[in-house]
N, C-alpha and C. Protein backbone atom coordinates (compact mmCIF):
# COMPACT_ATOMS: atom_id res chain seq x y z
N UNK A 1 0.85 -1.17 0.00
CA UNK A 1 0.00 0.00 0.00
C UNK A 1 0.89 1.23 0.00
N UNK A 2 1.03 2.24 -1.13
CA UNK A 2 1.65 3.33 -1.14
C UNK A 2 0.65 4.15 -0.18
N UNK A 3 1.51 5.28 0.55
CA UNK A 3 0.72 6.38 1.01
C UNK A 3 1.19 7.85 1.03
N UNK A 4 0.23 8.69 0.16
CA UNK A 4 0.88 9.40 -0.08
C UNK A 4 1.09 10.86 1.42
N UNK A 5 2.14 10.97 2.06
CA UNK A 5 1.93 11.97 3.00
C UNK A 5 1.83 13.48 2.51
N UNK A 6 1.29 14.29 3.86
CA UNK A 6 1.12 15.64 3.71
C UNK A 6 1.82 15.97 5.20
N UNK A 7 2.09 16.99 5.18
CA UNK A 7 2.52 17.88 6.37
C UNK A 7 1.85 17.66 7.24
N UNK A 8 2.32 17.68 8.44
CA UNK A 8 1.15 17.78 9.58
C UNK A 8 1.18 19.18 10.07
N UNK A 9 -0.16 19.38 10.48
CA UNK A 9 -0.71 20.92 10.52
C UNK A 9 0.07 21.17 12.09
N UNK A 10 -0.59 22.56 12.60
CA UNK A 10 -0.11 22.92 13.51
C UNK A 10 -1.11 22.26 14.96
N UNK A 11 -0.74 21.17 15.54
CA UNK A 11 -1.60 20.43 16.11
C UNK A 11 -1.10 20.13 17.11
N UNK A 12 -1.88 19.96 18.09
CA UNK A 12 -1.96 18.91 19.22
C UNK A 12 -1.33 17.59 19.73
N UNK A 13 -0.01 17.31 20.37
CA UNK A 13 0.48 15.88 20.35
C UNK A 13 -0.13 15.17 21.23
N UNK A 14 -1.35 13.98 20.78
CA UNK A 14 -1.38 13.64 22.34
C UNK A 14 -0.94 12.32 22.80
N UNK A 15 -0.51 11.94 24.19
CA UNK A 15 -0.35 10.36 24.49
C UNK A 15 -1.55 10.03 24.76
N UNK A 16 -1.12 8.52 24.62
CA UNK A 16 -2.20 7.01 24.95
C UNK A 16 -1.16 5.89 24.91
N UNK A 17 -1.96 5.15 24.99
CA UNK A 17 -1.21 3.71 25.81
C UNK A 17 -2.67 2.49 26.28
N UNK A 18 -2.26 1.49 25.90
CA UNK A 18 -2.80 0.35 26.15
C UNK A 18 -1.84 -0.65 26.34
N UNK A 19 -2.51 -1.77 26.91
CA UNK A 19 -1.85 -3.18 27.48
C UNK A 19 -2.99 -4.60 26.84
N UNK A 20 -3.13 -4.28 25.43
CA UNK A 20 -3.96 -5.52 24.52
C UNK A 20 -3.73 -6.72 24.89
N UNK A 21 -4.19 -7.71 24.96
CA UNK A 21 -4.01 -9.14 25.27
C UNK A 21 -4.18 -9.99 24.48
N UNK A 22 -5.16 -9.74 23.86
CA UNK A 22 -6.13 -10.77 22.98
C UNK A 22 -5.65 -10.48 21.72
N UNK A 23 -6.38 -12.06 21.15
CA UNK A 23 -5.76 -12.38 19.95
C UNK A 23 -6.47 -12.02 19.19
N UNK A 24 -6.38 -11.46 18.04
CA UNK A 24 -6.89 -10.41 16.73
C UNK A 24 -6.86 -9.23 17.32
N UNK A 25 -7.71 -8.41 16.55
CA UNK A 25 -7.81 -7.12 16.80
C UNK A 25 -7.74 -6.63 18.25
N UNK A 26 -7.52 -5.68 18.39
CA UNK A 26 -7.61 -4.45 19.57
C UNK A 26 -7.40 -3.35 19.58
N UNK A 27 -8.84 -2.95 19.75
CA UNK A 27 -8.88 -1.30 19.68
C UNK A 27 -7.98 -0.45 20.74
N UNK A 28 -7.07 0.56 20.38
CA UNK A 28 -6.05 1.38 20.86
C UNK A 28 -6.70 2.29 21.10
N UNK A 29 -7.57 2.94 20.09
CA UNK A 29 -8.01 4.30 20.23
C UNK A 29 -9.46 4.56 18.94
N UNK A 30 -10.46 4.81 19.61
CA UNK A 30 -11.44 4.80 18.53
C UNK A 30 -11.47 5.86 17.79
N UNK A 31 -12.23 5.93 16.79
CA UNK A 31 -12.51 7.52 15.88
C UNK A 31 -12.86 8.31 16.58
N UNK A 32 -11.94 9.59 16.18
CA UNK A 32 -12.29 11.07 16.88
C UNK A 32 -13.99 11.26 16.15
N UNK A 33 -13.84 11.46 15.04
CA UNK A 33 -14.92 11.42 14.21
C UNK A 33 -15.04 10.77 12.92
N UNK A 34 -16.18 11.22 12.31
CA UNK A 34 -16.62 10.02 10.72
C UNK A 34 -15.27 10.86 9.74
N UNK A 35 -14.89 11.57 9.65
CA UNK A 35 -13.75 12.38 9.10
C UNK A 35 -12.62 12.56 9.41
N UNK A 36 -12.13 12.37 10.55
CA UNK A 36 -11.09 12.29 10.99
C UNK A 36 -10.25 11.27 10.82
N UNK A 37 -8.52 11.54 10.72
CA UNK A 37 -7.87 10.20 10.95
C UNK A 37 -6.91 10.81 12.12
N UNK A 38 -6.37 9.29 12.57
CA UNK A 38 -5.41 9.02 13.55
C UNK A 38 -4.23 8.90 12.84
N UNK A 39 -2.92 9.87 13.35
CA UNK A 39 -1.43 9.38 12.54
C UNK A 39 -0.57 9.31 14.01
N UNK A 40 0.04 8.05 14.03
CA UNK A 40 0.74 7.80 14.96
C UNK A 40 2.35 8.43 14.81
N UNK A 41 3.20 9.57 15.58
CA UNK A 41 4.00 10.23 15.07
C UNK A 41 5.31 9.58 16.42
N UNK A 42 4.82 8.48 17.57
CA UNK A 42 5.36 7.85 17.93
C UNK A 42 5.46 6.66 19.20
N UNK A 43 5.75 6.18 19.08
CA UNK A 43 5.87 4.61 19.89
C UNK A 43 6.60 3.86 20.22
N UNK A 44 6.20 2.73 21.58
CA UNK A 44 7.16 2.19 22.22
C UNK A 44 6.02 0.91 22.34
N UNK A 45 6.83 -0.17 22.25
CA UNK A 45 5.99 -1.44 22.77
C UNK A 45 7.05 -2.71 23.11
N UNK A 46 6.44 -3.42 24.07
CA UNK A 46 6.96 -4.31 24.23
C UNK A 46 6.19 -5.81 24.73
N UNK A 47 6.44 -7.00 24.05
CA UNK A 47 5.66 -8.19 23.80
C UNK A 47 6.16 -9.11 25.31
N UNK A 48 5.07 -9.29 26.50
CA UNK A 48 5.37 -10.22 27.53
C UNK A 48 5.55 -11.81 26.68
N UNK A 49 5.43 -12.47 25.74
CA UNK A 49 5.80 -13.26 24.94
C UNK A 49 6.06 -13.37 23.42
N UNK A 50 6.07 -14.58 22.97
CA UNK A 50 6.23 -14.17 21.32
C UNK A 50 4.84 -14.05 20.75
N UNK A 51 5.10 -13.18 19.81
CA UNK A 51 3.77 -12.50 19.23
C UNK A 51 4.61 -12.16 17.68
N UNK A 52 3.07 -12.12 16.77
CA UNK A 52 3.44 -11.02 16.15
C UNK A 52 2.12 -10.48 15.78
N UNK A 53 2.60 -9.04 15.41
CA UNK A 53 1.91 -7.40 16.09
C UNK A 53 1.83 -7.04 14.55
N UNK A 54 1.31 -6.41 14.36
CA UNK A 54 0.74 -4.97 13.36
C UNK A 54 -0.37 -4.36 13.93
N UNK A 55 -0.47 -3.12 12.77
CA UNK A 55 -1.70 -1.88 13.42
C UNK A 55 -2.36 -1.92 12.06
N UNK A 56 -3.91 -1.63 12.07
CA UNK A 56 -4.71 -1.87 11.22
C UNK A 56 -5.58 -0.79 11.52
N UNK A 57 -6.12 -0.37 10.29
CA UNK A 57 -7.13 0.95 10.26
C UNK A 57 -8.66 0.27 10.04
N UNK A 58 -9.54 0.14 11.43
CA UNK A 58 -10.41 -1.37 11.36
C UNK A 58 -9.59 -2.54 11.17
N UNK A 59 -10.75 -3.19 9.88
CA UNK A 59 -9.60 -4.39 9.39
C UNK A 59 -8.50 -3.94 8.26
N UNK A 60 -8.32 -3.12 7.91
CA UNK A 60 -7.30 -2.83 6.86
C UNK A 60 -5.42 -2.26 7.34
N UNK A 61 -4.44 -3.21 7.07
CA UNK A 61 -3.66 -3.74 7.87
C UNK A 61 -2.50 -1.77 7.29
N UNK A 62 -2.37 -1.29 7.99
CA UNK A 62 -1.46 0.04 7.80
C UNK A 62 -0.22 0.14 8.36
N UNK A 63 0.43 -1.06 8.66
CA UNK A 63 2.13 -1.66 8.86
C UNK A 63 1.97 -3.03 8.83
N UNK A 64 3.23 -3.15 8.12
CA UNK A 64 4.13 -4.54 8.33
C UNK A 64 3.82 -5.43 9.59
N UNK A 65 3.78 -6.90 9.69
CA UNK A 65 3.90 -7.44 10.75
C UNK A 65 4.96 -7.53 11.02
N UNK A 66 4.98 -7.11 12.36
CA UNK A 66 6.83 -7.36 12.95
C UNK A 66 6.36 -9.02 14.29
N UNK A 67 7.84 -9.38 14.26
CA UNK A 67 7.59 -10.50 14.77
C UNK A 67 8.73 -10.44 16.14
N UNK A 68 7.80 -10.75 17.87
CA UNK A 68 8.43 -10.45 18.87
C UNK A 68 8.95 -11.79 19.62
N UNK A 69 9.83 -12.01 19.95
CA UNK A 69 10.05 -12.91 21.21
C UNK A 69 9.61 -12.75 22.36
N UNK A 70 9.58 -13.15 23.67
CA UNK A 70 9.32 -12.94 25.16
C UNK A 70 10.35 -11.84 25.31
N UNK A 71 9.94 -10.60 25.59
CA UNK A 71 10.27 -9.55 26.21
C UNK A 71 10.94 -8.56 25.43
N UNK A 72 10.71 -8.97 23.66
CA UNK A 72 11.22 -8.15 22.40
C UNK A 72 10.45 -7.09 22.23
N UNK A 73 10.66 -5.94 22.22
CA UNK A 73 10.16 -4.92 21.47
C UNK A 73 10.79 -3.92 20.33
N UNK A 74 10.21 -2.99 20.33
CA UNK A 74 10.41 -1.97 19.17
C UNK A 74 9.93 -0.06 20.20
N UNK A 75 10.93 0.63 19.53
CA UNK A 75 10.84 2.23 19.29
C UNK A 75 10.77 2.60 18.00
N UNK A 76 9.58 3.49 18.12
CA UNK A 76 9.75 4.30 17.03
C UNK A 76 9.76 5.66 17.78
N UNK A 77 10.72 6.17 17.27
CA UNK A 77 10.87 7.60 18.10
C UNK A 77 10.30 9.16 16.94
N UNK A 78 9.94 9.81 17.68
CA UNK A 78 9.10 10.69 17.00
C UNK A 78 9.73 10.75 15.50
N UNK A 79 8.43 11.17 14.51
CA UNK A 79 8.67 11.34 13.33
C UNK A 79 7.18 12.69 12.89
N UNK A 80 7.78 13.31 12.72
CA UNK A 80 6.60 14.71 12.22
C UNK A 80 5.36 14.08 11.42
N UNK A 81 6.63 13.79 10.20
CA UNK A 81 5.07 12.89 9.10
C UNK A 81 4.31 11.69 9.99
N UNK A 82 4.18 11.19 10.89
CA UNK A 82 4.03 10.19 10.97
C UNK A 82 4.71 8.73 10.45
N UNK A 83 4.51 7.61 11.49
CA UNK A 83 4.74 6.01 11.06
C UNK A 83 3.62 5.43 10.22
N UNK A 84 2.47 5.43 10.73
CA UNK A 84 1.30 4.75 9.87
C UNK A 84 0.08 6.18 10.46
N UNK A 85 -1.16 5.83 9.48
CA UNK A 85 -2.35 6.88 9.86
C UNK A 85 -3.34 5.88 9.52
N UNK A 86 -5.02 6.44 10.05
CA UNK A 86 -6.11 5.20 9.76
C UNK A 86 -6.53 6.30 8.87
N UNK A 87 -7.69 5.76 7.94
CA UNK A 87 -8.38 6.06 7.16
C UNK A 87 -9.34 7.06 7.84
N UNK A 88 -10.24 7.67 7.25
CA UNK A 88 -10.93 8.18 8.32
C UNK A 88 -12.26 8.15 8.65
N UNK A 89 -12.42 7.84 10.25
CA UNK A 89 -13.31 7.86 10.20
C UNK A 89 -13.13 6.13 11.00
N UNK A 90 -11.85 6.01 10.75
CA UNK A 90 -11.73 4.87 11.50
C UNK A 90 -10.80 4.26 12.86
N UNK A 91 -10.79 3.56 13.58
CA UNK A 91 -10.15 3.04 14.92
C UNK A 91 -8.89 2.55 14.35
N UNK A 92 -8.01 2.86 15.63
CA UNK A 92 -6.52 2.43 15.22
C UNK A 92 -6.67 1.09 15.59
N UNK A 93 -6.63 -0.17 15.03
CA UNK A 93 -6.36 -1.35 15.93
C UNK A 93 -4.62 -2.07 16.13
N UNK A 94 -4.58 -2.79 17.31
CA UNK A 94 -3.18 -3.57 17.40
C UNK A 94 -3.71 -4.98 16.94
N UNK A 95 -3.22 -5.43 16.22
CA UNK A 95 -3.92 -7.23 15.56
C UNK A 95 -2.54 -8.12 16.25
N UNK A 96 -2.93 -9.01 16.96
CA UNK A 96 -1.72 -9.98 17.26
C UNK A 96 -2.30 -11.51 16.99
N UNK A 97 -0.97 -12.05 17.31
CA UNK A 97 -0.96 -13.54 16.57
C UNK A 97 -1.21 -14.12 17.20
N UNK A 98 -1.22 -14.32 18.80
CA UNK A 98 -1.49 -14.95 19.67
C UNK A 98 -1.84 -14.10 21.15
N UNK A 99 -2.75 -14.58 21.84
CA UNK A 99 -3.20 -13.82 23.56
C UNK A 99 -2.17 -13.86 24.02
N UNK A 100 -1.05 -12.89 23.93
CA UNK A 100 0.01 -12.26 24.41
C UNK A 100 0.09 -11.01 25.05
N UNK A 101 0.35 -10.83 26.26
CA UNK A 101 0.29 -9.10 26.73
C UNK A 101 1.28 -8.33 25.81
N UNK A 102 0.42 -7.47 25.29
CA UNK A 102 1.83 -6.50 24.68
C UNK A 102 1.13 -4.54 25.40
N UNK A 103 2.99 -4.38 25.44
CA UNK A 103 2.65 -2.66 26.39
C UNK A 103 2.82 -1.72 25.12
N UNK A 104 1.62 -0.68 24.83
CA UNK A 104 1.78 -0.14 23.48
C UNK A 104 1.82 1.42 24.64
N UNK A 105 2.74 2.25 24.22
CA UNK A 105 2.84 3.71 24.23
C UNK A 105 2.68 4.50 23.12
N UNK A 106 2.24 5.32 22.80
CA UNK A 106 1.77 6.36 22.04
C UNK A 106 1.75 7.26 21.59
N UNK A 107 2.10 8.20 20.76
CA UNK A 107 2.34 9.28 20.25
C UNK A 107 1.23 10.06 18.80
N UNK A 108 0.11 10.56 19.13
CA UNK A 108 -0.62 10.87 17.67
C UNK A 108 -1.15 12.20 17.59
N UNK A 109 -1.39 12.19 16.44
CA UNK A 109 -2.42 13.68 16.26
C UNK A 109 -3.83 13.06 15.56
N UNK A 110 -4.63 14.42 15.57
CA UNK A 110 -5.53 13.87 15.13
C UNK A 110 -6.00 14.71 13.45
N UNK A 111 -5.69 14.57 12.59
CA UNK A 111 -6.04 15.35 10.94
C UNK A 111 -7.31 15.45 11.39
N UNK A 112 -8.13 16.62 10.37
CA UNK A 112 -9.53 16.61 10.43
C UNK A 112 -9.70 15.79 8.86
């Protein structure tokens, strides 16, 4: 999936954070509104076992699956454009491979 970016406006950074468990989807953060999207500009997570993780806009998958061991994680440290964004109008989800605790930290804005 190409995507084409734009600038991010003069906005609001805000945190969030969840601790997902379950296997498939999990909602992180629902729609601001039917127009709005979510762009995640940064993050920290880490997998209490092996898993593997991506983020999905609903069901439509908007990163790579990365694949964790017991106690593997990932940084993404701020990025202006954003890492991934949802469509709009839609929920950020975490999709995992197996009922694994994983610790998600947060970094987003919200586009209108």
């Amino acid at each position: 999936m190409n995507v084409v970016r734009t600038p991010p406006l003069n906005t609001v950074l805000i945190d969030g954070f969840s601790n997902p468990a379950s296997l498939g989807a999990n909602a992180l953060l629902a729609a601001p509104s039917a127009t709005a999207r979510i762009r995640v500009t940064a993050l920290t997570m880490v997998a209490s076992g092996a898993v593997s993780v991506k983020f999905q806009s609903n069901a439509t998958d908007i990163s790579a699956t990365q694949a964790f061991a017991a106690n593997g994680g990932i940084v993404l440290s701020y990025n202006e454009h954003g890492w991934f964004e949802t469509l709009p109008g839609q929920t950020l989800n975490i999709n995992l491979s197996a009922a694994v605790g994983v610790g998600v930290n947060f970094q987003y804005i919200v586009l209108p």
